[in-house]
N, C-alpha and C. Protein backbone atom coordinates (compact mmCIF):
# COMPACT_ATOMS: atom_id res chain seq x y z
N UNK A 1 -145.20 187.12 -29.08
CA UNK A 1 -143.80 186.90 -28.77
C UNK A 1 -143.70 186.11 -27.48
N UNK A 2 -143.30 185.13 -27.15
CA UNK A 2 -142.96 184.01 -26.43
C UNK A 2 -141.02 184.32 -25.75
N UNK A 3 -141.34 184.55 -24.40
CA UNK A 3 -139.41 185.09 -24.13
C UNK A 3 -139.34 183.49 -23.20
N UNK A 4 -137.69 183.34 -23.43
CA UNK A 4 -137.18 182.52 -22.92
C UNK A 4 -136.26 183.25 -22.04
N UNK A 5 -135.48 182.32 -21.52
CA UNK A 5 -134.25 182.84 -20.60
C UNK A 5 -133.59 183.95 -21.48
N UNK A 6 -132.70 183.31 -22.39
CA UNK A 6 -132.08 183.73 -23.23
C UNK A 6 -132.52 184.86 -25.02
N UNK A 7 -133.56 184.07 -24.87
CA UNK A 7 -133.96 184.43 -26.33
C UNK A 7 -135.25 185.33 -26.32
N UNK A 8 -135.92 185.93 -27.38
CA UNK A 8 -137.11 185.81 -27.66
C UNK A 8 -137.66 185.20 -28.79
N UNK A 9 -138.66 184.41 -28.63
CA UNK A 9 -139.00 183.49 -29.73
C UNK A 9 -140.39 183.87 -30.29
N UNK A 10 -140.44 184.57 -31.67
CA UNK A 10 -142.09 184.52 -32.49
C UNK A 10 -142.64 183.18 -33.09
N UNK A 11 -143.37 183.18 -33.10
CA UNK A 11 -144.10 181.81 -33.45
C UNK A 11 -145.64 182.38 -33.96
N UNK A 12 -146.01 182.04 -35.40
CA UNK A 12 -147.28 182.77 -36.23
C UNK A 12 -147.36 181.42 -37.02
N UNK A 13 -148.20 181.72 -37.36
CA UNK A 13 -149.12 181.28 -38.78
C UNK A 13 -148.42 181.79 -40.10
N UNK A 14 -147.96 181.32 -40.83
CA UNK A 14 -147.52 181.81 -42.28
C UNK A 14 -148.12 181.21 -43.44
N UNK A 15 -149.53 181.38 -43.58
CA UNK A 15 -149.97 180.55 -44.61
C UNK A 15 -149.79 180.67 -46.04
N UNK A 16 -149.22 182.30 -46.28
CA UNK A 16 -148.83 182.12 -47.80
C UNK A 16 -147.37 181.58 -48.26
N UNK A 17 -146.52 181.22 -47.54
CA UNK A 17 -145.45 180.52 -47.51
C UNK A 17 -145.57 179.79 -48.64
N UNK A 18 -144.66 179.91 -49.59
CA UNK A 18 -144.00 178.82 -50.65
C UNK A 18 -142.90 178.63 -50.48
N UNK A 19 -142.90 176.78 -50.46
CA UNK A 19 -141.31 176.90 -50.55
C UNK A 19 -140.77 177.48 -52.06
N UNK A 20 -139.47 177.63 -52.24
CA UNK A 20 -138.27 178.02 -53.23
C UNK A 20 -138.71 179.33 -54.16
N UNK A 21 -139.89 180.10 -53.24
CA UNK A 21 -140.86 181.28 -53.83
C UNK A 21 -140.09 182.59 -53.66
N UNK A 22 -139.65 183.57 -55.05
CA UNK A 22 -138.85 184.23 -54.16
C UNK A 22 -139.92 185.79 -53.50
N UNK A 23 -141.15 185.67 -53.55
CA UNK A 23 -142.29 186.53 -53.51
C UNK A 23 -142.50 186.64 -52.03
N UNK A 24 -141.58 185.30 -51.12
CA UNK A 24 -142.54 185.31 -49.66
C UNK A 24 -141.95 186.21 -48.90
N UNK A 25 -142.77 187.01 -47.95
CA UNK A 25 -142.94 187.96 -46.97
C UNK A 25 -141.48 187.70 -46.01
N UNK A 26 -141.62 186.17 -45.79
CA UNK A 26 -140.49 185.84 -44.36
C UNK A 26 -139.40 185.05 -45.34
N UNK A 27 -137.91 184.44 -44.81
CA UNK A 27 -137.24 184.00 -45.65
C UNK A 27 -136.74 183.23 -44.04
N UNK A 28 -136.31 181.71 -44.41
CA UNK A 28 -136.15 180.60 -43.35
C UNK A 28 -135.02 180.16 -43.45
N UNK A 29 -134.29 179.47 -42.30
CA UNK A 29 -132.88 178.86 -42.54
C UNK A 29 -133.13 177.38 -42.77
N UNK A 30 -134.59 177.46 -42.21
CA UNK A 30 -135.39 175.56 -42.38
C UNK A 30 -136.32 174.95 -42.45
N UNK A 31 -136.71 174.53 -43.37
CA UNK A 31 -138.27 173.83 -43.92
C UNK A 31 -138.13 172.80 -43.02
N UNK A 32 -139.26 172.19 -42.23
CA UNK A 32 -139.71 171.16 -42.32
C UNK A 32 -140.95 171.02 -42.38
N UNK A 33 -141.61 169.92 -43.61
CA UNK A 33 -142.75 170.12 -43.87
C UNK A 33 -142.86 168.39 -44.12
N UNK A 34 -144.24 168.17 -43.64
CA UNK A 34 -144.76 166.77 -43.67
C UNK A 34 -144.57 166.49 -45.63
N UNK A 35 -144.25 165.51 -46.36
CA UNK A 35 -143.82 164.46 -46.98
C UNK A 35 -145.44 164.53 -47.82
N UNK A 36 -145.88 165.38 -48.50
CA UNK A 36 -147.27 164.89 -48.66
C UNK A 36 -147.66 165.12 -50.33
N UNK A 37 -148.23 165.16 -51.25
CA UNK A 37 -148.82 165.77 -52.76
C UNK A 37 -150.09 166.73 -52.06
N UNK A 38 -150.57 166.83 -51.14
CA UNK A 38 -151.39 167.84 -50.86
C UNK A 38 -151.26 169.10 -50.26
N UNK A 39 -151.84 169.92 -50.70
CA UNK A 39 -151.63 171.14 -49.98
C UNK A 39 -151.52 171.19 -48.38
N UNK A 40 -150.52 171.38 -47.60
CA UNK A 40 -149.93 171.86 -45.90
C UNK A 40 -151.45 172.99 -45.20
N UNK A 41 -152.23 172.17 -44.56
CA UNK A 41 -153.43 173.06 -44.04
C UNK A 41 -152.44 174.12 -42.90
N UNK A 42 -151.24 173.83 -42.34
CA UNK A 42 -150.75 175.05 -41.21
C UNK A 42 -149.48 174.50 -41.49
N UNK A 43 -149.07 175.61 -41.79
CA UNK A 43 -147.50 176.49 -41.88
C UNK A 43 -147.31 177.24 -40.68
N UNK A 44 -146.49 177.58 -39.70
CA UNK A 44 -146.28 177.81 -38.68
C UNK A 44 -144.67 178.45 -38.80
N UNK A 45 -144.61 179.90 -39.08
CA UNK A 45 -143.02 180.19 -38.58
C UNK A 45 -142.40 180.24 -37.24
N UNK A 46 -141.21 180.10 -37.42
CA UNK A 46 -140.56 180.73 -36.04
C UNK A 46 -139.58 180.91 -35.80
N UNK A 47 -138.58 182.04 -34.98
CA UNK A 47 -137.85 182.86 -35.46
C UNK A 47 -137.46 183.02 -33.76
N UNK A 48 -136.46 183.20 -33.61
CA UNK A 48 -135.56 183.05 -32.48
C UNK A 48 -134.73 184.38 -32.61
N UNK A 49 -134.45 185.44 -31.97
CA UNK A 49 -134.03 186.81 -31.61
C UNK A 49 -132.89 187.08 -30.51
N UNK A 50 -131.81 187.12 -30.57
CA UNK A 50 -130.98 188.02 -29.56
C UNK A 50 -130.94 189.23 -29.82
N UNK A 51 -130.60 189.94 -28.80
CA UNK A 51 -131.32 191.54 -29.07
C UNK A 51 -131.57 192.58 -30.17
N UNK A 52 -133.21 191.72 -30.34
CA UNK A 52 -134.05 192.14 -31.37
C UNK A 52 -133.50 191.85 -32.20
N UNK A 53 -132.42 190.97 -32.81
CA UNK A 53 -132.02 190.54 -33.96
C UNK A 53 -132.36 188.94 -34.07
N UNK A 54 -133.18 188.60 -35.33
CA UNK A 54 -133.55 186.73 -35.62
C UNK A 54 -131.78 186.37 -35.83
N UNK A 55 -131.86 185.56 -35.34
CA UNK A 55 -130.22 184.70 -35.05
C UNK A 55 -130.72 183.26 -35.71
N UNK A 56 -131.64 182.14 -36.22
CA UNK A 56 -132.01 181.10 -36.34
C UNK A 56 -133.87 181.27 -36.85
N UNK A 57 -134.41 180.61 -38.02
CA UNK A 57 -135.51 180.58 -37.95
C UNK A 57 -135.90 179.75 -39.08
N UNK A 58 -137.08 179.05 -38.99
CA UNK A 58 -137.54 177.73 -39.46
C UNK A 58 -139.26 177.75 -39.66
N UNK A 59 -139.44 177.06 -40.59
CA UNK A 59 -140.72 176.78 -40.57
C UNK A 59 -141.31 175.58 -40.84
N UNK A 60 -142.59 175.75 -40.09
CA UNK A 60 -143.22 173.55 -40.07
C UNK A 60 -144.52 173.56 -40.65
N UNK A 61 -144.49 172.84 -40.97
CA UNK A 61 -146.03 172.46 -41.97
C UNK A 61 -146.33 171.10 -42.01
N UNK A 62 -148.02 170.73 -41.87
CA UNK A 62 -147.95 169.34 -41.78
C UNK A 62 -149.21 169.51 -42.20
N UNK A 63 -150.24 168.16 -42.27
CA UNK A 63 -151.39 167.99 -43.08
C UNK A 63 -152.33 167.83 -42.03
N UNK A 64 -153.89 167.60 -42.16
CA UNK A 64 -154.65 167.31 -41.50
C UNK A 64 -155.74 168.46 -41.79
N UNK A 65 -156.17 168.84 -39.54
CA UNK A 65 -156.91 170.01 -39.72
C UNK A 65 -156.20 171.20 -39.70
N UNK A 66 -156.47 172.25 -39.64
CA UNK A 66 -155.93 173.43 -39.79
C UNK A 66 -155.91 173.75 -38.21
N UNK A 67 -154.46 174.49 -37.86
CA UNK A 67 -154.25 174.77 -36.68
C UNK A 67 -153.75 176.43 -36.39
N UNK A 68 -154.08 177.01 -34.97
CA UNK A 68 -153.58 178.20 -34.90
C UNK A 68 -152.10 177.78 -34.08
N UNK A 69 -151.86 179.42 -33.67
CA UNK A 69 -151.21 179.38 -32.27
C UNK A 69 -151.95 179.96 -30.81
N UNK A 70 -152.18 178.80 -29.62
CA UNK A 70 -152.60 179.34 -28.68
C UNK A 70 -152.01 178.85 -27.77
N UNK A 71 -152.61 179.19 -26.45
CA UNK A 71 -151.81 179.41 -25.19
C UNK A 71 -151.61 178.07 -25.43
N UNK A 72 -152.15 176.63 -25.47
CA UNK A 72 -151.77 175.78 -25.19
C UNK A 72 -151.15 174.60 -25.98
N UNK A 73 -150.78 175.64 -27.66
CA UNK A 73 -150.20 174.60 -28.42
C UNK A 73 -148.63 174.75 -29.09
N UNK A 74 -148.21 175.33 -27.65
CA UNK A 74 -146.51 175.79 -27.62
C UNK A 74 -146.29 175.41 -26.09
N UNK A 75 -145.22 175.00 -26.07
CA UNK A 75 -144.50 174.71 -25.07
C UNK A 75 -142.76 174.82 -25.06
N UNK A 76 -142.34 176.01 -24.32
CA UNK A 76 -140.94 176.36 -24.36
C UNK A 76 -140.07 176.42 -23.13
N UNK A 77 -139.10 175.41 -23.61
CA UNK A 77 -138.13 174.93 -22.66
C UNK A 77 -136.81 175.18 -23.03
N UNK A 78 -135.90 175.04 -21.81
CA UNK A 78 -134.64 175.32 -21.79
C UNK A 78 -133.87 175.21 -23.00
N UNK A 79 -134.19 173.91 -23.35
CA UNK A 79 -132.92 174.00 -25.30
C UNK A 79 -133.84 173.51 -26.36
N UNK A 80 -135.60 173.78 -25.97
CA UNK A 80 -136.34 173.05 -27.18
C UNK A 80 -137.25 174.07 -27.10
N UNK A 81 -138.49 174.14 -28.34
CA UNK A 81 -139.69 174.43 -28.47
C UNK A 81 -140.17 173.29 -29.32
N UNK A 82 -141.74 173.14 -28.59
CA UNK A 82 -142.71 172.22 -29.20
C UNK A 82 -143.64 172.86 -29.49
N UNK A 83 -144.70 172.20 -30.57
CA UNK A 83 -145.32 173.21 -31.33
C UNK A 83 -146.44 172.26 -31.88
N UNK A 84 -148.01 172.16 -31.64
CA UNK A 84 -148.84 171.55 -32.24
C UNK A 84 -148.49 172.12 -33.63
N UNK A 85 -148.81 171.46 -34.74
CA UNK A 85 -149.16 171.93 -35.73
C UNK A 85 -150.00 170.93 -36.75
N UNK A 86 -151.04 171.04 -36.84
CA UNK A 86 -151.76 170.30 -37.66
C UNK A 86 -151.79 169.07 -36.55
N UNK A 87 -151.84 167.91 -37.65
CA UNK A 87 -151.89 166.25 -37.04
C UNK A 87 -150.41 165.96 -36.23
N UNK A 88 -149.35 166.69 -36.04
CA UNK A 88 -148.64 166.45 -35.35
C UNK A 88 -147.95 167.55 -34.31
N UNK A 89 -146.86 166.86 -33.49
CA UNK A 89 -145.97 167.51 -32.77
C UNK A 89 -144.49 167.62 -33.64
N UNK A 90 -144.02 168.86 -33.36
CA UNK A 90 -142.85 168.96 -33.76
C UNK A 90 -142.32 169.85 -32.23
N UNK A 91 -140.66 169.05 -32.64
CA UNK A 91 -140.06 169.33 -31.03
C UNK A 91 -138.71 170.12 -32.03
N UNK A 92 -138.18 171.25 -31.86
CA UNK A 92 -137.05 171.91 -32.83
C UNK A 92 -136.32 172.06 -31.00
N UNK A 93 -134.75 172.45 -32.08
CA UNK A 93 -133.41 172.81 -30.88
C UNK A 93 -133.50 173.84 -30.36
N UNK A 94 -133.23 174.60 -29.62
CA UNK A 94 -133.34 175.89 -29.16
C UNK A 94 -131.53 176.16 -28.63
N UNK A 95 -131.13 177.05 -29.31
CA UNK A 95 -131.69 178.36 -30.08
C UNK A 95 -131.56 178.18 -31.67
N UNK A 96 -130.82 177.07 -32.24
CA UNK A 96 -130.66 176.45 -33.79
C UNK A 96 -132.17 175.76 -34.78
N UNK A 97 -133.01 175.75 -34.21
CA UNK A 97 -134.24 175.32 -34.27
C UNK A 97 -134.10 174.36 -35.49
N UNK A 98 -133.12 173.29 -35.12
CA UNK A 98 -133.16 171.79 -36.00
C UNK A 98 -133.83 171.36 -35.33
N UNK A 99 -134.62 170.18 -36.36
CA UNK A 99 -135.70 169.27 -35.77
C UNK A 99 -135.41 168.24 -34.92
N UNK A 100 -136.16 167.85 -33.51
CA UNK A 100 -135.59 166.87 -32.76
C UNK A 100 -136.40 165.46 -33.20
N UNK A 101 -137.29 165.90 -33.56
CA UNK A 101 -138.69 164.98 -34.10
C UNK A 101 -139.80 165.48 -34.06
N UNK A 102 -140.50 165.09 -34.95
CA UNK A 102 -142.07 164.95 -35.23
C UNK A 102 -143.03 163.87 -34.73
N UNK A 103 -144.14 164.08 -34.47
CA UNK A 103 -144.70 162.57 -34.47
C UNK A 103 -146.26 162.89 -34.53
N UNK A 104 -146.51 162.76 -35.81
CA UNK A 104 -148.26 162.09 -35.70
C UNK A 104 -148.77 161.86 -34.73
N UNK A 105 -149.70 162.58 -33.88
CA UNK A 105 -150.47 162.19 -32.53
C UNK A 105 -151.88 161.75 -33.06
N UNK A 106 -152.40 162.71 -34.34
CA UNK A 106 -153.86 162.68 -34.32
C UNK A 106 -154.13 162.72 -35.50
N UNK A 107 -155.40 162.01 -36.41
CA UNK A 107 -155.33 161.75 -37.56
C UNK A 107 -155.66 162.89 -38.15
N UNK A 108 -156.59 163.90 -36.80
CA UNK A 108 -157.02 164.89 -37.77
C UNK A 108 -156.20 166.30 -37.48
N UNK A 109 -156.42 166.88 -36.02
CA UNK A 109 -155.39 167.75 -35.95
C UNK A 109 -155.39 167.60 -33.85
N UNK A 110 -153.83 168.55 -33.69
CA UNK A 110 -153.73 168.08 -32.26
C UNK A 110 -154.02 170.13 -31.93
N UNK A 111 -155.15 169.82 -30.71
CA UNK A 111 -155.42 171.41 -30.16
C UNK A 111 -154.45 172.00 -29.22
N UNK A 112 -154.02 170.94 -28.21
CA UNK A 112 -153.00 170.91 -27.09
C UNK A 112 -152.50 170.76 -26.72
N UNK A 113 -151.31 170.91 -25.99
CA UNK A 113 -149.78 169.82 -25.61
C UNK A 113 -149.73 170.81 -23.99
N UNK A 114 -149.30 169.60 -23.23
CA UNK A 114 -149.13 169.53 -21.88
C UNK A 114 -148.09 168.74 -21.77
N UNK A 115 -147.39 169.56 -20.48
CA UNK A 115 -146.18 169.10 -20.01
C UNK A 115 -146.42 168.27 -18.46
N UNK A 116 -145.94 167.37 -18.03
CA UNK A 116 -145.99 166.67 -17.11
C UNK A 116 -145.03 165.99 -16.23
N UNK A 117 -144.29 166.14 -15.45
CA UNK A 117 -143.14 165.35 -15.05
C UNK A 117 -141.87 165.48 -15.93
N UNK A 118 -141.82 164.26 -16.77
CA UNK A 118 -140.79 164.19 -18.14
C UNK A 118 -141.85 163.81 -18.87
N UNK A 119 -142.82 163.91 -19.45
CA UNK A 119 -143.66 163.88 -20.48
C UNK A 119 -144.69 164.75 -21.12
N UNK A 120 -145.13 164.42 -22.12
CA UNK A 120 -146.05 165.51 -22.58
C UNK A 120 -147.70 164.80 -23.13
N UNK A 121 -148.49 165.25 -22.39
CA UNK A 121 -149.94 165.26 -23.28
C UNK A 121 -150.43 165.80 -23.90
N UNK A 122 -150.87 165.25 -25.16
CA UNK A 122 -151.56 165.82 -26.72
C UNK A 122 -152.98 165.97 -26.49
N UNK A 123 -153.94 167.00 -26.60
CA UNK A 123 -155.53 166.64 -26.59
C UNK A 123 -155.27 167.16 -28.13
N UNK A 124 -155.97 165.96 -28.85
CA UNK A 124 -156.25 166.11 -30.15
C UNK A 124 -157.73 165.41 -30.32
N UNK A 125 -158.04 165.90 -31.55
CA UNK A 125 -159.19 165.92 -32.29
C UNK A 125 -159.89 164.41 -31.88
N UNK A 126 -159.22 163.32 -32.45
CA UNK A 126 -159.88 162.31 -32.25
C UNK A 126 -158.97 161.31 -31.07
N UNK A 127 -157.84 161.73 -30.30
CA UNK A 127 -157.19 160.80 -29.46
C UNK A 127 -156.84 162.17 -28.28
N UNK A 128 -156.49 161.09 -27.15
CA UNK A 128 -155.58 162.02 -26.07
C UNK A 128 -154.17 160.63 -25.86
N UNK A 129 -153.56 162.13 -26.58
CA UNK A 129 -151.93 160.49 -26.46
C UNK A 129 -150.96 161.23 -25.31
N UNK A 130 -150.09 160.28 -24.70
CA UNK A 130 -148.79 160.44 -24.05
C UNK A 130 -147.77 160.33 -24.60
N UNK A 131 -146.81 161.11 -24.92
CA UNK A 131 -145.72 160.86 -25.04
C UNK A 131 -144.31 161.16 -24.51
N UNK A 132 -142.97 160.47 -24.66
CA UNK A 132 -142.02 160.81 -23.71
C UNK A 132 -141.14 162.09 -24.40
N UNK A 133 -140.46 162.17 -24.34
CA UNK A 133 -139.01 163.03 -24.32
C UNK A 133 -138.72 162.83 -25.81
N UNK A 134 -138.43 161.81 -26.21
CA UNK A 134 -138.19 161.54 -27.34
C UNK A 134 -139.08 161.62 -28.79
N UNK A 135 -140.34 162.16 -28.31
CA UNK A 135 -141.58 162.37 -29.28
C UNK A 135 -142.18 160.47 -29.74
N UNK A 136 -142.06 159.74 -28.58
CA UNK A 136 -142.60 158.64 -28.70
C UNK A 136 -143.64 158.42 -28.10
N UNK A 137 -144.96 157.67 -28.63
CA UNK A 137 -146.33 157.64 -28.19
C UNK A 137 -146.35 156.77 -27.32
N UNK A 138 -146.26 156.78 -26.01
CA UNK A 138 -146.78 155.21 -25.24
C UNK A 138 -148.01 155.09 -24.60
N UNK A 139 -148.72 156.10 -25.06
CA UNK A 139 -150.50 155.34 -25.27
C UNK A 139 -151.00 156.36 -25.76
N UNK A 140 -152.74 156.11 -26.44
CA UNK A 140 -153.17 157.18 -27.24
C UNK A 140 -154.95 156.37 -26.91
N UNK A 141 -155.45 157.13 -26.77
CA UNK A 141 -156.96 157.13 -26.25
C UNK A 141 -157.88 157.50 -26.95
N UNK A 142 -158.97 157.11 -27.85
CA UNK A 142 -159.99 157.81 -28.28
C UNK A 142 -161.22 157.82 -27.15
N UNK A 143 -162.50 158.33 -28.34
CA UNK A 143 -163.74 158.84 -27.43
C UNK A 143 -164.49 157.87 -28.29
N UNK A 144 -165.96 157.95 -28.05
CA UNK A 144 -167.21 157.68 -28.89
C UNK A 144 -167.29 159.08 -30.10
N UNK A 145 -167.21 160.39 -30.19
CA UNK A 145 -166.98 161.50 -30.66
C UNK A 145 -165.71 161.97 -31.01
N UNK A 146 -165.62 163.13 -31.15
CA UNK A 146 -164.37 163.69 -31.00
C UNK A 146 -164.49 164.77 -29.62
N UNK A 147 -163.26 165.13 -29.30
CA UNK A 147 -162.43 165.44 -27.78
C UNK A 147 -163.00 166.87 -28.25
N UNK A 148 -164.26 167.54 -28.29
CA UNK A 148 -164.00 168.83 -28.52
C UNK A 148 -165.52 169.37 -28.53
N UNK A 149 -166.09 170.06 -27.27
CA UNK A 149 -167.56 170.34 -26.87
C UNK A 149 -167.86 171.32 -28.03
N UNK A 150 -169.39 171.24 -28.32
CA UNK A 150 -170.06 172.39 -29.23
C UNK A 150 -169.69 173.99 -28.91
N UNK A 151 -169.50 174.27 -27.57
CA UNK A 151 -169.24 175.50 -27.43
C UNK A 151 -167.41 175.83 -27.47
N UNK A 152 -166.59 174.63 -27.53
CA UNK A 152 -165.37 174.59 -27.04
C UNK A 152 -164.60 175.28 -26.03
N UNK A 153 -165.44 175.35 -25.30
CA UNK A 153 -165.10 175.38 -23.96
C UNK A 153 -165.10 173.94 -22.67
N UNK A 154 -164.05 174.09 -21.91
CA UNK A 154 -164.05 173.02 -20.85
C UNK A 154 -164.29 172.44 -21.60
N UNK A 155 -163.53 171.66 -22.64
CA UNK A 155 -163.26 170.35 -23.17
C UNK A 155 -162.11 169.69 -22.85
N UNK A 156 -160.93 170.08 -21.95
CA UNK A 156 -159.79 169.31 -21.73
C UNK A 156 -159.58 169.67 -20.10
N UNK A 157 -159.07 168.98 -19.57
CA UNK A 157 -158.31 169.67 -18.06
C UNK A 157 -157.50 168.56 -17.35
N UNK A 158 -156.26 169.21 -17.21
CA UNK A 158 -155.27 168.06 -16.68
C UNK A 158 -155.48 168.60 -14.87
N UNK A 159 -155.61 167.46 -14.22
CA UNK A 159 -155.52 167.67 -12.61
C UNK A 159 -154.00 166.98 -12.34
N UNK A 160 -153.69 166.88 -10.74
CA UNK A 160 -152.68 166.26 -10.53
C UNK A 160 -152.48 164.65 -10.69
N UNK A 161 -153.38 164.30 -11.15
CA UNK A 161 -153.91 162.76 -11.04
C UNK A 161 -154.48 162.27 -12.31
N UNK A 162 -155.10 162.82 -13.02
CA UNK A 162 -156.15 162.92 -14.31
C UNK A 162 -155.81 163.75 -15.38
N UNK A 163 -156.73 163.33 -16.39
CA UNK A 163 -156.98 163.90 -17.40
C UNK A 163 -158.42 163.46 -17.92
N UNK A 164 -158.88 165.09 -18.14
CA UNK A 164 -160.25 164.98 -17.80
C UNK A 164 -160.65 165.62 -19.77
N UNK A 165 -161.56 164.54 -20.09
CA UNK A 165 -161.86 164.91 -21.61
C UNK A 165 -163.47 165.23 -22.07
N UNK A 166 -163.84 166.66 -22.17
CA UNK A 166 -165.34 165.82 -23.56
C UNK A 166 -165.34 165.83 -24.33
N UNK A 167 -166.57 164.99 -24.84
CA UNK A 167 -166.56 164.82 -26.28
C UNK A 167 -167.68 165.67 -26.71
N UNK A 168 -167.68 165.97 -28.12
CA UNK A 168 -168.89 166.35 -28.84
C UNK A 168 -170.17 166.42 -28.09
N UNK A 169 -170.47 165.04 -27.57
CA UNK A 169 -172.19 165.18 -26.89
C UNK A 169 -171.78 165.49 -25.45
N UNK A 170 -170.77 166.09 -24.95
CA UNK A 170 -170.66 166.42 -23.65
C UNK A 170 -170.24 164.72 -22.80
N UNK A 171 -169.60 163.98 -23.33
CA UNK A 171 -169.38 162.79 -22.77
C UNK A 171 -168.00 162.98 -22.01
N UNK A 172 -167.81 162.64 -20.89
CA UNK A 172 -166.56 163.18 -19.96
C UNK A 172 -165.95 161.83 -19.57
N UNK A 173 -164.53 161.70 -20.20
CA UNK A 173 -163.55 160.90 -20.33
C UNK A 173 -162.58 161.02 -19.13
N UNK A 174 -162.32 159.97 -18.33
CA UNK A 174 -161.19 160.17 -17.21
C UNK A 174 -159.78 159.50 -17.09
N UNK A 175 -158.65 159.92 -17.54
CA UNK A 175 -157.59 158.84 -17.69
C UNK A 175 -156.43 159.16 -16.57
N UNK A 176 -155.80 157.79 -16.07
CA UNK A 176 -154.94 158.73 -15.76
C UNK A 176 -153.82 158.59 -16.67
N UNK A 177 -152.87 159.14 -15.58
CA UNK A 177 -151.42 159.22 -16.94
C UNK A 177 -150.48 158.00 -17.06
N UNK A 178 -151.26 156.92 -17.07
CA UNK A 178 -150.62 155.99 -17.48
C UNK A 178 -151.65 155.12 -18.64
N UNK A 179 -152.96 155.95 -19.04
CA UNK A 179 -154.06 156.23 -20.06
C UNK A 179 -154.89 154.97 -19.49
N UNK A 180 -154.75 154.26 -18.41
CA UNK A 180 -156.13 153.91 -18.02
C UNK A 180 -157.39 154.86 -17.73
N UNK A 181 -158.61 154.27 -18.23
CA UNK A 181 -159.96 154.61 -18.23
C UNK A 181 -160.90 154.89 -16.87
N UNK A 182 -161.28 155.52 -16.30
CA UNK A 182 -161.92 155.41 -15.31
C UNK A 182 -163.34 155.79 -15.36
N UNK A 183 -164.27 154.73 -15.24
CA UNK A 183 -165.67 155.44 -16.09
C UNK A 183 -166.56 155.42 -14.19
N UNK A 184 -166.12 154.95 -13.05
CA UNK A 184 -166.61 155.35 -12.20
C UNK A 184 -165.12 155.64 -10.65
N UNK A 185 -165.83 157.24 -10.29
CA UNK A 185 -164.86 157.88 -9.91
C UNK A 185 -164.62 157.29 -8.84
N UNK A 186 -165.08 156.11 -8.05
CA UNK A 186 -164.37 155.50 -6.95
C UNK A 186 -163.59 154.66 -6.84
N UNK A 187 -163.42 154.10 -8.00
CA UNK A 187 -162.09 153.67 -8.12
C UNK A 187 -160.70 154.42 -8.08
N UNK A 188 -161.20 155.75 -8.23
CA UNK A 188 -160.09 156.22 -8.10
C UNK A 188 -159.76 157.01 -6.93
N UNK A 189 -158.84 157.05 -6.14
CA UNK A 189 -158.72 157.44 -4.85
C UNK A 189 -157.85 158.32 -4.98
N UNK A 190 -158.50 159.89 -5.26
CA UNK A 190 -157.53 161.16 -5.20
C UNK A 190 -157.17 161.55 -3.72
């Protein structure tokens, strides 16, 4: 359970979800689900509460890799929640949880979303993208690998200056947030 000012907000995994099924466990005021003929690898509910009562609730589904919920693939703000799910971001209204937009970050799936200033960073599978307010990409970065160590640990870390990435063979990526590359650290003057 995730509390806001106002609300409390659940946010799970719902993978047996059918749409127009009348068998399913949870019942939604709103599908949005990626456009696809293949089976949705993460379904993701979520359900918005004034005292202890759901007032608004929706569910997102999109294709790619299969995604959970963790500390770092929700982000909840004053009149929105964002939500990795699969290969994209979805940004819903808060407390009506209509969609503000979606957007494809990663071909395969996105692990993390970071907030920054007025923007947000994606560490996904095969890119680290920026995007603004509006769920628009204005840069997106790959590796030689993918963004994600054998042990998955310390594979991402945002500093005040950086964004710090490895890859698969332990290869450590330095950008800053305007997604230039920095492959030797004296150029850069923290």
């Amino acid at each position: 359970m995730e509390f806001h000012e106002k609300y409390q907000i659940e946010i799970y995994v719902d993978e047996t979800y059918k749409s127009g099924s009348a068998d399913n466990l949870n019942k939604y005021d709103f599908e949005y689900f990626s456009e696809t003929k293949y089976q949705l690898t993460t379904q993701i509910g979520i359900k918005v509460l004034e005292n202890a009562e759901t007032i608004y609730s929706a569910i997102i589904g999109s294709e790619g890799g299969a995604t959970g919920i963790f500390e770092n693939s929700v982000i909840i703000e004053e009149d929105k929640v964002l939500i990795c799910c699969s290969d994209s971001v979805f940004c819903l209204s808060l407390p009506e949880l209509k969609i503000l937009w979606k957007t494809k970050t990663d071909e395969i799936t996105c692990f993390g979303l970071y907030k920054k200033d007025d923007f947000y960073i994606v560490h996904g599978e095969l890119a680290i993208s920026k995007l603004n307010n509006q769920g628009k990409i204005l840069w997106q970065n790959g590796g030689a690998d993918i963004f994600v160590t054998i042990s998955g640990e310390n594979d991402f870390e945002m500093t005040k200056k950086l964004i710090i990435a490895k890859d698969w063979n332990n290869k450590i990526y330095k950008f800053d947030f305007d997604g230039n590359e920095f492959t030797d650290m004296q150029q850069f003057k923290l």
